[in-house]
C-alpha atoms as a PDB file:
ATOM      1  CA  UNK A   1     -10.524  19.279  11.823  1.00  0.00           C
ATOM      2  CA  UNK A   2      -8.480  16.381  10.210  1.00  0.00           C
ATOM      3  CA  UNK A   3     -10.102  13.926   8.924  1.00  0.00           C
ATOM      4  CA  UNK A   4      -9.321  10.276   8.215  1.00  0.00           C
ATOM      5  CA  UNK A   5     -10.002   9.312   4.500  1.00  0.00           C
ATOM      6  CA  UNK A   6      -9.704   5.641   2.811  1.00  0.00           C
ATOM      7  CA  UNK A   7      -9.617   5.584  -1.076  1.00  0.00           C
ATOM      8  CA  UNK A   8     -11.253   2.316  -2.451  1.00  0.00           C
ATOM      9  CA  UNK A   9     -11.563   1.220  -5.785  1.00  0.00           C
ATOM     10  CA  UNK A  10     -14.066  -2.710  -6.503  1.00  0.00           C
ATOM     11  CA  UNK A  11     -12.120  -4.896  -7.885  1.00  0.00           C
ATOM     12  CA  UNK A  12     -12.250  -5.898 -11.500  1.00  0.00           C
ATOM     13  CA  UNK A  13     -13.892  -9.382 -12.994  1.00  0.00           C
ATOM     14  CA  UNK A  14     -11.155  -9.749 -14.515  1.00  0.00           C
ATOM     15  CA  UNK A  15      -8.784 -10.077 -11.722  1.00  0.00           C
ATOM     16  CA  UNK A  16      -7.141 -13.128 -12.274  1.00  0.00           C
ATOM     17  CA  UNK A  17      -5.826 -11.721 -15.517  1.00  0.00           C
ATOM     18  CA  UNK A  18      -3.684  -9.145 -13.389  1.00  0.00           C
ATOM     19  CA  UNK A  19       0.355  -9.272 -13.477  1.00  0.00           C
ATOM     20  CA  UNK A  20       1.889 -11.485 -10.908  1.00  0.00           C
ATOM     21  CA  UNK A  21       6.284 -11.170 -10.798  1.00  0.00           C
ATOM     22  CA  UNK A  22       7.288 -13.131  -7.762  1.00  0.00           C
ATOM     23  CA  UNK A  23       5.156 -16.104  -7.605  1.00  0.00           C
ATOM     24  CA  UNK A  24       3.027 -18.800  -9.490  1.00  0.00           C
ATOM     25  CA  UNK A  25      -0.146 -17.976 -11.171  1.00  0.00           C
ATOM     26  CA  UNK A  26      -3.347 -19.478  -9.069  1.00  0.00           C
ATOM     27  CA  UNK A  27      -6.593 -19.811  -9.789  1.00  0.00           C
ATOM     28  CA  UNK A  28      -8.542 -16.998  -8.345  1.00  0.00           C
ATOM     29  CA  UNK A  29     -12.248 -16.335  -7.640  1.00  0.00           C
ATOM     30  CA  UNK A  30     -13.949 -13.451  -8.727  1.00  0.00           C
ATOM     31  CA  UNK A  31     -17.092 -13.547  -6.693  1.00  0.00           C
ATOM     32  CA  UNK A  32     -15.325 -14.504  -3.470  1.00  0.00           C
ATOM     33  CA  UNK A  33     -12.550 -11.780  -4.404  1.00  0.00           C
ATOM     34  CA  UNK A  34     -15.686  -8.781  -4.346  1.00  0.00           C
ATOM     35  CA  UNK A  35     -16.462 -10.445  -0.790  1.00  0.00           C
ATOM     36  CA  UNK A  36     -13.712 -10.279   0.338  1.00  0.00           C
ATOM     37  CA  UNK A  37     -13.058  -7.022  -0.796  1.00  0.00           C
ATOM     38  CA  UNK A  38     -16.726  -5.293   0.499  1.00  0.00           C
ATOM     39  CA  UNK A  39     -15.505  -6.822   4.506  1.00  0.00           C
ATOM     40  CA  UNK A  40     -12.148  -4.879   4.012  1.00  0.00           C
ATOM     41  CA  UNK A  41     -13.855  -2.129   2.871  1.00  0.00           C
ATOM     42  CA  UNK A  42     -16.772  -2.583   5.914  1.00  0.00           C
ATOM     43  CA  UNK A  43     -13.568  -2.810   8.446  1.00  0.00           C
ATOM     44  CA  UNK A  44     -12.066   0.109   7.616  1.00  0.00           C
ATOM     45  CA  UNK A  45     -15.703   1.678   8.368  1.00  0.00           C
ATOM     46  CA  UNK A  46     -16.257  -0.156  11.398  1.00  0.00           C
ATOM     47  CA  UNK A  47     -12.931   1.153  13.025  1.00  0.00           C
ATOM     48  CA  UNK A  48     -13.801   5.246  11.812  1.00  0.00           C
ATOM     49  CA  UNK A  49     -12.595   5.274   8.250  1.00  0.00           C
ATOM     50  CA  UNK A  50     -14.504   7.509   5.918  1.00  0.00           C
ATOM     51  CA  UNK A  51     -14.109   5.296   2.181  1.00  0.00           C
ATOM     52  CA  UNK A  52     -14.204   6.762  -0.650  1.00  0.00           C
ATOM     53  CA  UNK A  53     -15.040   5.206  -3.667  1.00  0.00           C
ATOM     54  CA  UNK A  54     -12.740   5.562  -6.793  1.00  0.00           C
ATOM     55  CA  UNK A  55     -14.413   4.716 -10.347  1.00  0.00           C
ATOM     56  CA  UNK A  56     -14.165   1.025 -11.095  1.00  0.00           C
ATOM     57  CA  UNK A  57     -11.747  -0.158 -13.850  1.00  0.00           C
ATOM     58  CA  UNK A  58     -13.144  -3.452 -15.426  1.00  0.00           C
ATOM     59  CA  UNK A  59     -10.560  -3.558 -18.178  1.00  0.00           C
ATOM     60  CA  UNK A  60      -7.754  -3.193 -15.556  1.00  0.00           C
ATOM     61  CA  UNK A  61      -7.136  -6.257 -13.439  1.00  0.00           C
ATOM     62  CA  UNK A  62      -5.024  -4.664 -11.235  1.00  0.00           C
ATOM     63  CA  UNK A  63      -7.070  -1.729 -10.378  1.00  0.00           C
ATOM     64  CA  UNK A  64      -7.913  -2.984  -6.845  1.00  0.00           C
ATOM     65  CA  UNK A  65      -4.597  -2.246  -5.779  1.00  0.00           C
ATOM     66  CA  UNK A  66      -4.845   1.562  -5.910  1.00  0.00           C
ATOM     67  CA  UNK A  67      -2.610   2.387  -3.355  1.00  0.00           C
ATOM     68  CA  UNK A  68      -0.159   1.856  -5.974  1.00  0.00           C
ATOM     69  CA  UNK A  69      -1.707   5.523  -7.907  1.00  0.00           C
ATOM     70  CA  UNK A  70      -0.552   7.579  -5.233  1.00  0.00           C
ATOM     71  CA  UNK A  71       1.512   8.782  -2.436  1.00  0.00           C
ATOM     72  CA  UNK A  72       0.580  11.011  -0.160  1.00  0.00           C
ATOM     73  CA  UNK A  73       1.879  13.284   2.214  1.00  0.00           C
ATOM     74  CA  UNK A  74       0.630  16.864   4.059  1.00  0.00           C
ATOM     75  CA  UNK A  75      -1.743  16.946   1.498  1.00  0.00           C
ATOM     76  CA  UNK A  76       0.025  16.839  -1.074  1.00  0.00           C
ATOM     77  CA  UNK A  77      -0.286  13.911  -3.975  1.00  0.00           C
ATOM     78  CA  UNK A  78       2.171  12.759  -5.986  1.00  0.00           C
ATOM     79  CA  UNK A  79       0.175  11.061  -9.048  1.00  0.00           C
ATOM     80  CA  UNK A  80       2.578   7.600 -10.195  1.00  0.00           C
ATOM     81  CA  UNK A  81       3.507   6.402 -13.012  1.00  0.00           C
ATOM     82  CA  UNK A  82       3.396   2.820 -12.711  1.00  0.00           C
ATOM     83  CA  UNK A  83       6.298   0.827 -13.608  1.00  0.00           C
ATOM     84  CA  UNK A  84       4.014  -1.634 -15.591  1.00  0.00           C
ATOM     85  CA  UNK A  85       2.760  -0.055 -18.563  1.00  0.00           C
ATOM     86  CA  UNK A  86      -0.767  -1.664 -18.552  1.00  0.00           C
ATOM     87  CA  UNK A  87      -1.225  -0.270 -15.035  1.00  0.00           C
ATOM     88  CA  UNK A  88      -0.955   3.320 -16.328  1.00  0.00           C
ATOM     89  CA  UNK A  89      -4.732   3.825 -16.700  1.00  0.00           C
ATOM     90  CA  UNK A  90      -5.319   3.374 -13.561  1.00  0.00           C
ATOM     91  CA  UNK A  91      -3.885   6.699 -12.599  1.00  0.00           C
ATOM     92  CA  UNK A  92      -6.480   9.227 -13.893  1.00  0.00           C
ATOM     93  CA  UNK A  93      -9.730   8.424 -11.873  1.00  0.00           C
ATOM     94  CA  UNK A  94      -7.489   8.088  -9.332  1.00  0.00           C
ATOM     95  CA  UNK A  95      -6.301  11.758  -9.398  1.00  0.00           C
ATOM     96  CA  UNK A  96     -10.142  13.279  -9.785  1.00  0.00           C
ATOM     97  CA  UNK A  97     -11.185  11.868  -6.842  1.00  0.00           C
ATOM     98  CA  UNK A  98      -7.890  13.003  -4.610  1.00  0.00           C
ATOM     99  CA  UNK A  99      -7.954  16.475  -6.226  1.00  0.00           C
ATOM    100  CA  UNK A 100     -11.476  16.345  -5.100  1.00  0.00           C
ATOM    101  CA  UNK A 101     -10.710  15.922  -1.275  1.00  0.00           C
ATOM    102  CA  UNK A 102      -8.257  18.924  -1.875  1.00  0.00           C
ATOM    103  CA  UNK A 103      -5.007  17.766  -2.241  1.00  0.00           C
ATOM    104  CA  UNK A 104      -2.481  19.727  -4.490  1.00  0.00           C
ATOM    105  CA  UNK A 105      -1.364  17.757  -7.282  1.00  0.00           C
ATOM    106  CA  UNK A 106       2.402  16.736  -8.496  1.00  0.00           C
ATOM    107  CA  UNK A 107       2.581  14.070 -10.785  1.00  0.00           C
ATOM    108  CA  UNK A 108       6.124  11.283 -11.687  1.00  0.00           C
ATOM    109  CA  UNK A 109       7.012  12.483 -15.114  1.00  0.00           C
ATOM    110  CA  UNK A 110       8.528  10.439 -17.796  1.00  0.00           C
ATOM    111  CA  UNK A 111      11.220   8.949 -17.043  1.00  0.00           C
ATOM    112  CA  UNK A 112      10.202   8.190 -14.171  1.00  0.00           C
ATOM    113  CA  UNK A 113       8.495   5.282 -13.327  1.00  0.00           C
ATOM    114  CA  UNK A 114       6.915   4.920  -9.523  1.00  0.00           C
ATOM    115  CA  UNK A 115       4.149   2.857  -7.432  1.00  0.00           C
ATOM    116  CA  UNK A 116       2.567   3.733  -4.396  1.00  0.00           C
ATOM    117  CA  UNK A 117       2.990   0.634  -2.746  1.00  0.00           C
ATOM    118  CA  UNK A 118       7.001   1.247  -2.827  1.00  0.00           C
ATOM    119  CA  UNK A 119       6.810   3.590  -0.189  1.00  0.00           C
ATOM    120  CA  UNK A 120       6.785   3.021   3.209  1.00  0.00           C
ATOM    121  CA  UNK A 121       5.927   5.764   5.380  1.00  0.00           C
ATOM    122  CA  UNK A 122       6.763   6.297   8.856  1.00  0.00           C
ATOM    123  CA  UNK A 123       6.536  10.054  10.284  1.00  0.00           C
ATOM    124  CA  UNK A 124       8.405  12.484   8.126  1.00  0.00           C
ATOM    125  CA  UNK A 125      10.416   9.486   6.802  1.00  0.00           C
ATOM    126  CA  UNK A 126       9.600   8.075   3.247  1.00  0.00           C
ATOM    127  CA  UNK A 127      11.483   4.751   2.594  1.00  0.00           C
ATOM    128  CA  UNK A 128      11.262   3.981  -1.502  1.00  0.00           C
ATOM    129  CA  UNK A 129      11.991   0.708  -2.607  1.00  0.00           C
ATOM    130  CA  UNK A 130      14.616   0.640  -5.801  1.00  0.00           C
ATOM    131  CA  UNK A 131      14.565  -1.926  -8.473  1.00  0.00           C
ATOM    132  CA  UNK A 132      10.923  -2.528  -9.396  1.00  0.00           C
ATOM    133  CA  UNK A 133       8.484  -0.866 -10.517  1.00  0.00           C
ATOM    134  CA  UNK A 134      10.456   2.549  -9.078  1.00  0.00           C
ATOM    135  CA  UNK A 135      13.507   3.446 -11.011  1.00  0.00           C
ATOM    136  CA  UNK A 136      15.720   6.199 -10.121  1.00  0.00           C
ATOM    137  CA  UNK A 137      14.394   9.102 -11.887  1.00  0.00           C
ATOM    138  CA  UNK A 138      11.110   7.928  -9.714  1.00  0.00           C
ATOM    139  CA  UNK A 139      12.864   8.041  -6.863  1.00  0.00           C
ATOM    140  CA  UNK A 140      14.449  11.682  -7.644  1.00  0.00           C
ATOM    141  CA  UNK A 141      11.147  13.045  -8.152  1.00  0.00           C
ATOM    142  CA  UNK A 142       9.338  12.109  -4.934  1.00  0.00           C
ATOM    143  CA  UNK A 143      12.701  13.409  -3.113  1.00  0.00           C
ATOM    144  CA  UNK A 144      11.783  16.912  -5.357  1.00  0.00           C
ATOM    145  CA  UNK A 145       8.002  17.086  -4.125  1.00  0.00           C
ATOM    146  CA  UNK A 146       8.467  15.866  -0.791  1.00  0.00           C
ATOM    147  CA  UNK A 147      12.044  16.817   0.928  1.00  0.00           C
ATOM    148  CA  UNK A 148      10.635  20.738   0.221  1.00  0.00           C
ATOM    149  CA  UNK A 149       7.534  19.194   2.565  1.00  0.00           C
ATOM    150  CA  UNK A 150      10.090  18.403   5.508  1.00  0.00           C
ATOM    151  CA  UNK A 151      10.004  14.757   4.654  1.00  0.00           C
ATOM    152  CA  UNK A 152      13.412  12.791   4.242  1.00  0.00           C
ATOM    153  CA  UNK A 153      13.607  10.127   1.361  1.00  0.00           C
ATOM    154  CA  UNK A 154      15.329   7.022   2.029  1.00  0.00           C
ATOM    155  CA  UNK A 155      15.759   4.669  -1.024  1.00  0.00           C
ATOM    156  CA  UNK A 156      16.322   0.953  -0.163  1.00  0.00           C
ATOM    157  CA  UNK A 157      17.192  -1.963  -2.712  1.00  0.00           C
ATOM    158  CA  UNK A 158      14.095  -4.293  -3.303  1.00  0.00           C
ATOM    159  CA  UNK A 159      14.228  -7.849  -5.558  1.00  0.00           C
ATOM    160  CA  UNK A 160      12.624 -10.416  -3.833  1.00  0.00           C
ATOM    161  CA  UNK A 161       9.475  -9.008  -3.716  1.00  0.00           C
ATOM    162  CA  UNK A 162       7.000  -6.812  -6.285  1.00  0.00           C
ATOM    163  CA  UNK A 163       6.905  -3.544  -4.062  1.00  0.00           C
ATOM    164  CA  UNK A 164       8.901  -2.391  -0.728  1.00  0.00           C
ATOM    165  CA  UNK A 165       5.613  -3.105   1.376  1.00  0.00           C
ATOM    166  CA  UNK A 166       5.159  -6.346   0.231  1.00  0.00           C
ATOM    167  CA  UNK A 167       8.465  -7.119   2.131  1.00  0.00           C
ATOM    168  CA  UNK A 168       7.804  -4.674   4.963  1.00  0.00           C
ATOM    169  CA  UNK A 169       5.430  -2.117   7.018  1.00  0.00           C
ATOM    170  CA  UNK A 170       5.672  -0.521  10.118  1.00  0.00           C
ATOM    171  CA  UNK A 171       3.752  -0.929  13.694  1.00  0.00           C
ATOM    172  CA  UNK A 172       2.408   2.519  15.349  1.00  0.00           C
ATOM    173  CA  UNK A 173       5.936   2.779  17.399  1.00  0.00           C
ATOM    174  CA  UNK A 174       7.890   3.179  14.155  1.00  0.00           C
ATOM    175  CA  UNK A 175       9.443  -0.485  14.285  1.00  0.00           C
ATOM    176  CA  UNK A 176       9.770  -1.976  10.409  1.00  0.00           C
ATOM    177  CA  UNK A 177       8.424  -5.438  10.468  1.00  0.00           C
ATOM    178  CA  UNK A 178       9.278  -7.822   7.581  1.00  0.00           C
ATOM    179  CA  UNK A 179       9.668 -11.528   6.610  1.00  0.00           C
ATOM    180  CA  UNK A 180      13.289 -11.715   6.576  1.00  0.00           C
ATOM    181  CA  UNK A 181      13.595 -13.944   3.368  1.00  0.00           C
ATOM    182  CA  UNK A 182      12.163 -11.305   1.742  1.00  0.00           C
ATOM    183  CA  UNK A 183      13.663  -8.272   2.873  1.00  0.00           C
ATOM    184  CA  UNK A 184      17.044  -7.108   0.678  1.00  0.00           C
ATOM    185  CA  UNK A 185      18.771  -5.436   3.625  1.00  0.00           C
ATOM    186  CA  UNK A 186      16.615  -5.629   7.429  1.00  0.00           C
ATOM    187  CA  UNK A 187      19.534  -3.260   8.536  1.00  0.00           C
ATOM    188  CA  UNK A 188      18.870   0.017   6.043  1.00  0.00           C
ATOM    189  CA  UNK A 189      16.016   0.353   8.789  1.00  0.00           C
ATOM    190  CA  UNK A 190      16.469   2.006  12.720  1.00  0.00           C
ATOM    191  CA  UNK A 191      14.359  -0.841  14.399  1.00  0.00           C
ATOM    192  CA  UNK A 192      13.531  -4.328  12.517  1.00  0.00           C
ATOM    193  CA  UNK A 193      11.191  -6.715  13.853  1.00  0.00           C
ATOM    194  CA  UNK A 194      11.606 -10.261  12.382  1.00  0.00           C
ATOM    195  CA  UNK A 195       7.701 -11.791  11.562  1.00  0.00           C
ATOM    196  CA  UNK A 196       7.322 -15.523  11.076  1.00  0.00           C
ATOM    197  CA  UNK A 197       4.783 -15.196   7.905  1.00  0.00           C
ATOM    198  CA  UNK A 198       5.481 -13.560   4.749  1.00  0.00           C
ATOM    199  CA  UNK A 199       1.898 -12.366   4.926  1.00  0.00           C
ATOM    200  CA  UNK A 200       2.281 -10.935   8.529  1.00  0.00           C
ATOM    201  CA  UNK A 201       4.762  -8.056   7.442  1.00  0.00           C
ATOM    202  CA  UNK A 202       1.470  -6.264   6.639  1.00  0.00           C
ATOM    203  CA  UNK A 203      -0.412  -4.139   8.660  1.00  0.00           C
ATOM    204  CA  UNK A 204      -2.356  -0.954   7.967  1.00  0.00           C
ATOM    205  CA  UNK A 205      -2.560   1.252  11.306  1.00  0.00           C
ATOM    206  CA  UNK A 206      -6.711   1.847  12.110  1.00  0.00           C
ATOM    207  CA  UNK A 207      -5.800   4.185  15.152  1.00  0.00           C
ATOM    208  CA  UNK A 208      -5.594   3.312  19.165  1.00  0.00           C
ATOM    209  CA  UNK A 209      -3.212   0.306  18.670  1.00  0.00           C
ATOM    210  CA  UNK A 210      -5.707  -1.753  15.800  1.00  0.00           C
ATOM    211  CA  UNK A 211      -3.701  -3.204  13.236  1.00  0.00           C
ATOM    212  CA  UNK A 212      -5.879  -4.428  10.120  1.00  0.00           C
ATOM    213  CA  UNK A 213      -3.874  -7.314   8.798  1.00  0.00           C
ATOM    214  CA  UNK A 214      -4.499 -10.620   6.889  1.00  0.00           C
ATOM    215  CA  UNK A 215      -6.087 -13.175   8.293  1.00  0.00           C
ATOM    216  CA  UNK A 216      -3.501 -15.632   6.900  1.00  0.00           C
ATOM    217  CA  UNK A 217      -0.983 -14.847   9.420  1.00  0.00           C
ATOM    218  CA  UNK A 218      -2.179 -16.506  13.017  1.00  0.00           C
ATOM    219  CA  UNK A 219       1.684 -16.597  14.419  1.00  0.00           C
ATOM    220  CA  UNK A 220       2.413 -13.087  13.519  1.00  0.00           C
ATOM    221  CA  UNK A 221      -0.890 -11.215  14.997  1.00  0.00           C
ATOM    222  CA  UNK A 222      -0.193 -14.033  18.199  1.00  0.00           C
ATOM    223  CA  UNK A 223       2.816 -11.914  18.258  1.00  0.00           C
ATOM    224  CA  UNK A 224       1.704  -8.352  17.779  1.00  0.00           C
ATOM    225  CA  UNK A 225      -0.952  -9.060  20.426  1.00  0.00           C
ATOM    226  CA  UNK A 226       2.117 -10.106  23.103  1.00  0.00           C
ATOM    227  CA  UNK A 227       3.546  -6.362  22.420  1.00  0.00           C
ATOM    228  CA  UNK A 228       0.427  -5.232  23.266  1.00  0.00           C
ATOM    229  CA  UNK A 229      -1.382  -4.472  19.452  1.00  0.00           C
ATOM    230  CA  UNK A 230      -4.710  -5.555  18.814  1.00  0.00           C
ATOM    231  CA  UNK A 231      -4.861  -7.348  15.770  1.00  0.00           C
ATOM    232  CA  UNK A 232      -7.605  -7.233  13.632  1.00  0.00           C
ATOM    233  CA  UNK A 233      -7.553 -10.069  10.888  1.00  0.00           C
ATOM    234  CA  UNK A 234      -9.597  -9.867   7.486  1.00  0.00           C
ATOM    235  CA  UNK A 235      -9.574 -13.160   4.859  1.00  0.00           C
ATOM    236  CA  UNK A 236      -7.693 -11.689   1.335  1.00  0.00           C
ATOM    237  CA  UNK A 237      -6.862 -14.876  -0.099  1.00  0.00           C
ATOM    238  CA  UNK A 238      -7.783 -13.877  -3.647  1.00  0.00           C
ATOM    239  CA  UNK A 239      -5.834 -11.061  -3.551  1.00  0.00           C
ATOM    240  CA  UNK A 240      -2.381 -12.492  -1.868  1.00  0.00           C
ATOM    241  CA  UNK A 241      -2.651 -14.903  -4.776  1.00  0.00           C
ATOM    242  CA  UNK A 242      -2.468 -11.535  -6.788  1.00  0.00           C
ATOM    243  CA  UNK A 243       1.030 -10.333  -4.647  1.00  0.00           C
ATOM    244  CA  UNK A 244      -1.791  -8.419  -2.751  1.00  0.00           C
ATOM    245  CA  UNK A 245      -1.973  -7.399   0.838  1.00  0.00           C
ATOM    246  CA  UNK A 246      -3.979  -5.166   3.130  1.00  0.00           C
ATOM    247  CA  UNK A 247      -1.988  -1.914   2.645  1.00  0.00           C
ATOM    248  CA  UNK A 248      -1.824  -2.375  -1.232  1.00  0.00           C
ATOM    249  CA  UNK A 249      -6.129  -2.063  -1.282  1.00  0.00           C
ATOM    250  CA  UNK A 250      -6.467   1.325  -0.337  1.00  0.00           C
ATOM    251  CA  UNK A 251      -5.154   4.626  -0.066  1.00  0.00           C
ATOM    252  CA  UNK A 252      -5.284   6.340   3.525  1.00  0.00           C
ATOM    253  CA  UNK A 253      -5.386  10.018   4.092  1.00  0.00           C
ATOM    254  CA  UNK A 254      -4.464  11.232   7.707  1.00  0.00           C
ATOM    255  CA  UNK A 255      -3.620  14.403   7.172  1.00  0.00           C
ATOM    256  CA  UNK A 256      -6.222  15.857   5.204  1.00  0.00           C
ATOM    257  CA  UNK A 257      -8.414  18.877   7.061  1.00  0.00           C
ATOM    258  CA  UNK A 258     -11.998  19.889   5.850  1.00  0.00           C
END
């Protein structure tokens, strides 16, 4: 039977050194950060997530993001190769643990340079954002391990933010929602809904309608809850001043059967 998987990873102490692109450094807080972290982590539980603990990284700030390790799709992983170099490390504990659950392996080969958290994945389609952290070459190797899969590939220009889903996600219907002042080209998507809050372009689909997203976004869950959503906030406030967001702290596995 399938079986629904989250892939976690603690965040480091040393957080507030991580790499931020787009927007001024902030003080962050460690301790509060790990809080906030463990009620993500207890949400996902609460609404029938199985977590799965990857192997803390101390050394690398950015570990907590480890969605950006990975993509996934009919069991199959594709292993990244981050586009920032010091991120690279965070790739190998990453790829024990999924090769542990059973996926087959494929791993972005240099050239190539890929994160996670550039693609956007709704159905069979994989949007990649282009002009990152994902270069080309990334881009022509997740079409070769994934278009065999039945998926199609869609690559869509990305500047104004550090990865495609910081600009945009998707609601359970399919529809793209994004921050338009942040979002290269709204039209390269079928169905675009406008949100009012940068941080309300993120949601991470918990099954029957929930939407996990950050609590920083009142307007936009007021409006996901008019189409008939339910909304379910968490506080990441140490990690949005990171270029974090919900989707960007874990990695979830739908299709995986045990």
């Amino acid at each position: 039977m399938a079986s629904r998987k989250a892939l976690v990873r603690r965040p480091s102490p040393r957080l507030a050194d991580g790499l931020v692109t787009h927007i001024d450094r902030k003080p962050v807080d460690p301790e509060l950060a790990l809080r906030q972290w463990e009620d993500y982590v207890a949400c996902l539980r609460a609404h029938g997530w199985e977590t799965v603990e990857v192997p803390p990284l101390d050394d690398c700030p950015d570990g907590v993001f480890i969605e950006d390790t990975m993509v996934v799709h009919k069991n199959v992983a594709l292993i990244a190769r981050p586009g920032a170099g010091s991120r690279r490390p965070e790739t190998a504990a990453a790829e024990e643990t999924v090769t542990a659950l059973g996926c087959s392996l494929n791993r972005v080969r240099e050239p190539g340079t890929l994160d996670g958290g550039d693609i956007l994945k709704i159905g069979d389609t994989l949007y990649v954002g282009r002009g990152g952290r994902t270069n080309g070459e990334g881009v022509r190797q997740l079409r070769a391990v994934f278009e065999p899969l039945g998926a199609r590939v869609v690559a869509v220009p990305v500047s104004r933010v550090l990865h495609l889903k910081s600009a945009v996600t998707a609601l359970p219907d399919g529809t793209v929602i994004g921050y338009p002042p942040l979002v290269d080209d709204p039209a390269a998507f079928p169905r675009f809904l406008p949100v009012p809050e940068e941080s309300g372009a993120h949601v991470v689909l918990l099954g029957g309608g929930r939407l996990l997203m950050a609590k920083s976004a009142p307007r936009s869950a007021e409006l996901f809850a008019d189409l008939g959503y339910e909304p379910v906030p968490v506080d990441i406030s140490e990690f949005e001043k990171m270029e974090g967001c919900v989707t960007c702290l874990s990695v979830r596995l739908r299709e995986l059967y045990g």
